[in-house]
C-alpha atoms as a PDB file:
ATOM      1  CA  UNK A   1     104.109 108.944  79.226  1.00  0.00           C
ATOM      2  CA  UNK A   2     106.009 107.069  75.955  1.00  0.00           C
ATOM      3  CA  UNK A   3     106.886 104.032  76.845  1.00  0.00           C
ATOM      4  CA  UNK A   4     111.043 104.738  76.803  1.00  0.00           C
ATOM      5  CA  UNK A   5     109.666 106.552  80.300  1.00  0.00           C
ATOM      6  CA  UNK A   6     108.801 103.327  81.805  1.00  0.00           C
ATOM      7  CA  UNK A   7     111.305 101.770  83.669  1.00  0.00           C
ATOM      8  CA  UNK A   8     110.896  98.296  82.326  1.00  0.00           C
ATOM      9  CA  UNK A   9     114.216  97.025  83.997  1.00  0.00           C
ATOM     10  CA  UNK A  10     113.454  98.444  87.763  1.00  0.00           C
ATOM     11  CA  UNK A  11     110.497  96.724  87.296  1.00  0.00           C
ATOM     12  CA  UNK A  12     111.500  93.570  86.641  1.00  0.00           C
ATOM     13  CA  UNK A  13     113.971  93.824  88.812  1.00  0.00           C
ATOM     14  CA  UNK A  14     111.465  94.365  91.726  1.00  0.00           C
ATOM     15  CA  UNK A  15     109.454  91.909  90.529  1.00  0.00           C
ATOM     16  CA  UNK A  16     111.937  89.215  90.524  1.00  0.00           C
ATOM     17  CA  UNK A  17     113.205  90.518  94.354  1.00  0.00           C
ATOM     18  CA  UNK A  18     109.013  89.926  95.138  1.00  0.00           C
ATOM     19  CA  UNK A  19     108.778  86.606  94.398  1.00  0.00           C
ATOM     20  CA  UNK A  20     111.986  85.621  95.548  1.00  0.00           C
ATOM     21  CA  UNK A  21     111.412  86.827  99.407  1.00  0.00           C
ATOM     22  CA  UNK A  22     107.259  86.889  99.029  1.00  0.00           C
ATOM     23  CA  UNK A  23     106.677  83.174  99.771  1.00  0.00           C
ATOM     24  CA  UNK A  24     109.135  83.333 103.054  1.00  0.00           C
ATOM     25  CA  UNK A  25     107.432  86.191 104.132  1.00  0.00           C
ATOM     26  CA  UNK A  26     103.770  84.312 103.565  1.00  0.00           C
ATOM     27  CA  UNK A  27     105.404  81.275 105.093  1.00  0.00           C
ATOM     28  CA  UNK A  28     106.726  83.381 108.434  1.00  0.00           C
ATOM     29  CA  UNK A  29     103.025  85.220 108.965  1.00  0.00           C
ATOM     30  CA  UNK A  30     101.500  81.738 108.618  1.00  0.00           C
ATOM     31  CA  UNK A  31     103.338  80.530 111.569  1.00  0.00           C
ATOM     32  CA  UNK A  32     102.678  83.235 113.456  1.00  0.00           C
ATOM     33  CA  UNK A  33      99.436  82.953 113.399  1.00  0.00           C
ATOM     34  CA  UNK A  34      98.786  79.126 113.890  1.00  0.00           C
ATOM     35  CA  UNK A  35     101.436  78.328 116.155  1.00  0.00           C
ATOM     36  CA  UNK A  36     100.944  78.097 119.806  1.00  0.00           C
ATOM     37  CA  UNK A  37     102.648  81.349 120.555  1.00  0.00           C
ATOM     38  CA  UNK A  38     100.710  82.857 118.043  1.00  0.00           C
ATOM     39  CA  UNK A  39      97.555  81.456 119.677  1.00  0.00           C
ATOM     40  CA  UNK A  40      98.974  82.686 122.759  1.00  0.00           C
ATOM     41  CA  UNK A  41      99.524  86.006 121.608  1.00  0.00           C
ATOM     42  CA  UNK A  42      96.097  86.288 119.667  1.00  0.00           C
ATOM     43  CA  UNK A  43      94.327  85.692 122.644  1.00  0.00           C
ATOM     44  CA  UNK A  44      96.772  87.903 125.062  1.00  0.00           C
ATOM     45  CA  UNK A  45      95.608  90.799 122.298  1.00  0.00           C
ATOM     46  CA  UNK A  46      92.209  89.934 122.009  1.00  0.00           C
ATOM     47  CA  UNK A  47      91.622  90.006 126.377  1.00  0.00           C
ATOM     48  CA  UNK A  48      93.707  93.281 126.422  1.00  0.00           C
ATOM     49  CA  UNK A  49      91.283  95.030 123.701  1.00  0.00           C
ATOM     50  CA  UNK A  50      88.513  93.973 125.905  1.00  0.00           C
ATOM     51  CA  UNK A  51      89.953  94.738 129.056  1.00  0.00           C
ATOM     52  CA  UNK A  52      91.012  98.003 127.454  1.00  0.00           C
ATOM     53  CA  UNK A  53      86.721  99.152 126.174  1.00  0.00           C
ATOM     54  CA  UNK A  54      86.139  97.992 130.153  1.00  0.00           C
ATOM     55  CA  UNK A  55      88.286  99.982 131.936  1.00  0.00           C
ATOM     56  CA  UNK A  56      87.404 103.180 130.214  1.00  0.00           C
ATOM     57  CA  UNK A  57      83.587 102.551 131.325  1.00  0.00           C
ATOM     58  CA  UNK A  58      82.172 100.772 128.151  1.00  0.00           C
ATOM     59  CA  UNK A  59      79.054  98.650 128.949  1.00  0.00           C
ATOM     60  CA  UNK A  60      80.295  95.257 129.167  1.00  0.00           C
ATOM     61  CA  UNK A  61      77.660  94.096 126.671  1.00  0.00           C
ATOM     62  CA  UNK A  62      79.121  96.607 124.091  1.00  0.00           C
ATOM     63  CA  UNK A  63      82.862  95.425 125.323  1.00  0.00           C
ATOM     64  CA  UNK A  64      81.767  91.653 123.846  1.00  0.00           C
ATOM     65  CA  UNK A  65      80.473  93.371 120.969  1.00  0.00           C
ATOM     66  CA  UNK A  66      83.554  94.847 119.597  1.00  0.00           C
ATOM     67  CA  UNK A  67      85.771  92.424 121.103  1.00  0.00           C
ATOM     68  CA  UNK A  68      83.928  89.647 119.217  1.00  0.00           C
ATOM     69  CA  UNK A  69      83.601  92.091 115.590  1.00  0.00           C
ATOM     70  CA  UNK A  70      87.504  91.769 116.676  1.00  0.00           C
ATOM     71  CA  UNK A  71      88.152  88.613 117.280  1.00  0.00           C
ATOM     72  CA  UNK A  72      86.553  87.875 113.862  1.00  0.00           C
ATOM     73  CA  UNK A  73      88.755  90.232 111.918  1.00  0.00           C
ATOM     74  CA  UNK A  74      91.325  88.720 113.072  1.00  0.00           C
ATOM     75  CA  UNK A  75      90.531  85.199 111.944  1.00  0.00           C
ATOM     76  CA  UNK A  76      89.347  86.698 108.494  1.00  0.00           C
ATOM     77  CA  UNK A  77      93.020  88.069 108.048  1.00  0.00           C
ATOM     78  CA  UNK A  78      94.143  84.534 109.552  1.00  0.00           C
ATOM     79  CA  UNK A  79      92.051  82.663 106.825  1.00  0.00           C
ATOM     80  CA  UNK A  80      93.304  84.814 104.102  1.00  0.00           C
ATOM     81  CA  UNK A  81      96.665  84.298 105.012  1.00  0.00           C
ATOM     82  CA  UNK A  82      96.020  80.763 105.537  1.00  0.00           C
ATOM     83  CA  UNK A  83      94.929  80.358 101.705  1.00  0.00           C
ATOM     84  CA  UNK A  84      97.899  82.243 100.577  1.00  0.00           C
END
């Protein structure tokens, strides 16, 4: 690839488009997540996951297990987020 087959302008143009809608986009997803209806929904998700490992006949020790390995992947993404 020479470098007249990079498409220098496209890129910059995309680039420019990023940072123009990227921080609303961080800004929305933050809210989300630490508002009260995101709270709300978090823990609606979270109780329907475990609900979900009971009903089809996981032991309920195993059902904490992976509801809890959940539970902290979703306040890892939360944190990241957060520090964007």
């Amino acid at each position: 690839m020479s470098n007249s087959d990079i498409p220098v302008k496209e890129i910059g143009e995309m680039l420019d488009m990023m940072s123009n809608k990227l921080p609303g986009l961080i800004k929305e997803i933050y809210h989300i997540l630490y508002s009260e209806e995101g709270a709300a929904t978090m823990s609606t998700a979270v109780a329907t996951f475990y609900k979900n490992l009971i009903e089809v006949g996981m032991d309920k020790n195993d059902a904490m297990y992976l509801t809890q390995e959940y539970m902290s992947t979703l306040n890892s993404l939360t944190k990241q987020f957060g520090n964007s």
